[in-house]
C-alpha atoms as a PDB file:
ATOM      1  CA  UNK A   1     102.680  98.909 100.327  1.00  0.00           C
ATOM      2  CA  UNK A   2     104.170  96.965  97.501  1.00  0.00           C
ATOM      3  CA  UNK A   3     106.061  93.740  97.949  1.00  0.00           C
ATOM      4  CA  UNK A   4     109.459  94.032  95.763  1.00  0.00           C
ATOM      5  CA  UNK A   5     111.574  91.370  94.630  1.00  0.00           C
ATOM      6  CA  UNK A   6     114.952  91.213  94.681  1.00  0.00           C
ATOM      7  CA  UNK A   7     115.439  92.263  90.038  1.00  0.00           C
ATOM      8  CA  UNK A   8     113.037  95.450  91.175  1.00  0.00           C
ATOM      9  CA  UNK A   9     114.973  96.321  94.741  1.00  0.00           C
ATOM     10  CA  UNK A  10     118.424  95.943  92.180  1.00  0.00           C
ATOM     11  CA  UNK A  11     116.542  97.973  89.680  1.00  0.00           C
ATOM     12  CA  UNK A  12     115.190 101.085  92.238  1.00  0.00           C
ATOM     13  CA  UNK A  13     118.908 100.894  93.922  1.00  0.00           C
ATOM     14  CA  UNK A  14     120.599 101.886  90.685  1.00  0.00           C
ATOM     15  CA  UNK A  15     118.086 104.697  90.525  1.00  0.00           C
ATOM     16  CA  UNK A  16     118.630 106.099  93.509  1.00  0.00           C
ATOM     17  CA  UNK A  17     122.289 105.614  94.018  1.00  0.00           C
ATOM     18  CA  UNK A  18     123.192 109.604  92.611  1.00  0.00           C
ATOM     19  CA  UNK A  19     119.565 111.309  94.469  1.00  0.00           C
ATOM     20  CA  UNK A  20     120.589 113.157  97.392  1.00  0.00           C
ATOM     21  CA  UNK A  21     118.530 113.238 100.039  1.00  0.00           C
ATOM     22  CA  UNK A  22     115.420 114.965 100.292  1.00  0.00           C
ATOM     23  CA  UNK A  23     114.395 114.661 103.264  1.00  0.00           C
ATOM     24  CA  UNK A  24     116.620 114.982 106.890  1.00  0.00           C
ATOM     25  CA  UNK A  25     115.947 113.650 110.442  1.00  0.00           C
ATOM     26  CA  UNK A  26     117.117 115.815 112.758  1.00  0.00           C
ATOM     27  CA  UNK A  27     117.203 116.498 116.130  1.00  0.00           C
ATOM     28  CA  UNK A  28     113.263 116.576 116.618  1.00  0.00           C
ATOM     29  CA  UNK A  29     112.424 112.840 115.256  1.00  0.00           C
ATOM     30  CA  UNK A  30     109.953 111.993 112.855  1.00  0.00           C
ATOM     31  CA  UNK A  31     107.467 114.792 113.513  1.00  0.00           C
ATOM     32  CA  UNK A  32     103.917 114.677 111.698  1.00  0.00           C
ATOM     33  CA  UNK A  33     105.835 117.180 109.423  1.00  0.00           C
ATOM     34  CA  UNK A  34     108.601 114.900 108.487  1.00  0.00           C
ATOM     35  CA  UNK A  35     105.912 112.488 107.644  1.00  0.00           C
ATOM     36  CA  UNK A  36     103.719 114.895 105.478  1.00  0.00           C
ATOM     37  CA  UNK A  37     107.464 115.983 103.520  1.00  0.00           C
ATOM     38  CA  UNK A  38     108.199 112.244 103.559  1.00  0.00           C
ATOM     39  CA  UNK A  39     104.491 111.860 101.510  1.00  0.00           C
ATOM     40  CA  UNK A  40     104.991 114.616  99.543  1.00  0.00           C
ATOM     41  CA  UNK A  41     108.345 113.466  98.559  1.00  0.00           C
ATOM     42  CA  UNK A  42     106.828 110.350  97.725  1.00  0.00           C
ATOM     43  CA  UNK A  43     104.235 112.025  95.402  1.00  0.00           C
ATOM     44  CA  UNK A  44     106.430 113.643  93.345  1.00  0.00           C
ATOM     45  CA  UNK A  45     109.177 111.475  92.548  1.00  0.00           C
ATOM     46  CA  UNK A  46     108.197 108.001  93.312  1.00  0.00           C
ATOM     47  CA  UNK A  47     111.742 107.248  94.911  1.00  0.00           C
ATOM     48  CA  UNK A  48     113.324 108.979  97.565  1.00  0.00           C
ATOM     49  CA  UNK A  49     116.271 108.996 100.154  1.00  0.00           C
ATOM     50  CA  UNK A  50     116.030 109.953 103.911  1.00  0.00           C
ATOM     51  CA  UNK A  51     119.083 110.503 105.948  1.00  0.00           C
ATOM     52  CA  UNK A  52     119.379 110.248 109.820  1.00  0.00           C
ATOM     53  CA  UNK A  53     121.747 112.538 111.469  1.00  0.00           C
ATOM     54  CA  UNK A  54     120.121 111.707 114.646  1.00  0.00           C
ATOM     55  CA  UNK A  55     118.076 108.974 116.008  1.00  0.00           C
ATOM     56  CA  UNK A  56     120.457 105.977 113.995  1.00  0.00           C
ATOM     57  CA  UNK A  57     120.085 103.851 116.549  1.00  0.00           C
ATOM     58  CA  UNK A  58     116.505 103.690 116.105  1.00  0.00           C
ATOM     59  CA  UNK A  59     116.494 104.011 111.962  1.00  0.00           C
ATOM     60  CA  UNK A  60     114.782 100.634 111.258  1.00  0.00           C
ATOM     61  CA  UNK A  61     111.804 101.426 113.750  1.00  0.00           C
ATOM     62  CA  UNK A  62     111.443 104.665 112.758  1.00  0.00           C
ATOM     63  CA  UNK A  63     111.808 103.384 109.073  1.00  0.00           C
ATOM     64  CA  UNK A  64     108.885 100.800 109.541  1.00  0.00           C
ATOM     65  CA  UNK A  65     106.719 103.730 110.995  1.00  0.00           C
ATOM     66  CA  UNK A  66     107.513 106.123 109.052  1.00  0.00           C
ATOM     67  CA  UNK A  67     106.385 103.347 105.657  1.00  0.00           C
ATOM     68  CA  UNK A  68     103.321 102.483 107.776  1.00  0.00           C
ATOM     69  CA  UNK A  69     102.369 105.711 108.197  1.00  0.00           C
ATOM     70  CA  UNK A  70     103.096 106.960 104.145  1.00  0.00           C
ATOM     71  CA  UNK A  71     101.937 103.151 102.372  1.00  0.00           C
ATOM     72  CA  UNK A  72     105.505 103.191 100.998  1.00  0.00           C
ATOM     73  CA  UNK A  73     108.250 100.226 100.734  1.00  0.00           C
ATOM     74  CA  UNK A  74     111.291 100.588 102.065  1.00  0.00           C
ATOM     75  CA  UNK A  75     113.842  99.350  99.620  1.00  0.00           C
ATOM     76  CA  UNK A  76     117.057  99.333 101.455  1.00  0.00           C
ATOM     77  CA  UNK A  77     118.311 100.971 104.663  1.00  0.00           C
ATOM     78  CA  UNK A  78     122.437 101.447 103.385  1.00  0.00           C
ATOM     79  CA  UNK A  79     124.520 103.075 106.630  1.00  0.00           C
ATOM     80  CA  UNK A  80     122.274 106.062 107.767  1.00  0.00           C
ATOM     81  CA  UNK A  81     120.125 106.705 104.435  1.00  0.00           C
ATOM     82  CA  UNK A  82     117.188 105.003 103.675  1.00  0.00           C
ATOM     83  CA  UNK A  83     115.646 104.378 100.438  1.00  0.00           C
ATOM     84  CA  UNK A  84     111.669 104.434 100.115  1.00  0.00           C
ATOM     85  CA  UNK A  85     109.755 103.915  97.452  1.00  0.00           C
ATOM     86  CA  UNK A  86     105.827 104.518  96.868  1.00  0.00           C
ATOM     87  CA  UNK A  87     104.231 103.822  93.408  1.00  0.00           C
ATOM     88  CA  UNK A  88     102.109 106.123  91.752  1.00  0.00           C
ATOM     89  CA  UNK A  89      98.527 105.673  91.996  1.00  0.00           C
ATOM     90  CA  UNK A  90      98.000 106.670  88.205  1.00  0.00           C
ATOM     91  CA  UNK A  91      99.613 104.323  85.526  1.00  0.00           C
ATOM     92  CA  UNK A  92     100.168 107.547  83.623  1.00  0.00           C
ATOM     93  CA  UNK A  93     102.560 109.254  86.485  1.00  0.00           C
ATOM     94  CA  UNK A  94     104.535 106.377  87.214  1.00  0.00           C
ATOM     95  CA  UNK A  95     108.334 107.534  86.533  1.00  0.00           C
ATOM     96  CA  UNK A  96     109.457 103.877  87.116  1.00  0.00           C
ATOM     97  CA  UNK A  97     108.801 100.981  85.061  1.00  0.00           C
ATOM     98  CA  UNK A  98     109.102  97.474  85.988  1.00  0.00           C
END
């Protein structure tokens, strides 16, 4: 997990303010499949959104555990959609620059 400062949380914000989700938490919670689409997600495009239809009472928690468990950063939790971010571990697959 990456600490961000406030020019790169700006930066990833403007990114991610057209994505659409890509990953949804449902009825059944954060499941250990949630988690492995949640590091997949990560994988791929660096940046992602999660949205809660359920559980929104409990977003931040499950936010912190659901980082915890992936090595990701949350960026900013904005109503009911979270933004993560994870860095690639290659310099070469990095999508985002700083």
């Amino acid at each position: 997990m990456i600490e961000l400062n406030s020019k790169q949380r700006k930066n990833l914000e403007k990114i991610a303010h057209d994505m659409s989700p890509v990953v949804i938490i449902g009825g059944a919670g954060v499941t250990e499949g949630i988690v492995k689409m949640v590091e997949s997600s990560l994988e791929a495009h660096e940046l992602i959104k999660i949205k809660f239809n359920e559980f929104k009472e409990e977003k931040k928690e499950l936010t912190d555990s659901i980082c915890s468990s992936c090595d990701a950063t949350l960026v900013r939790i904005i109503g009911n959609v979270v933004i993560l971010y994870k860095m690639a571990e290659k310099p070469e697959d990095r999508k985002i620059k700083f």
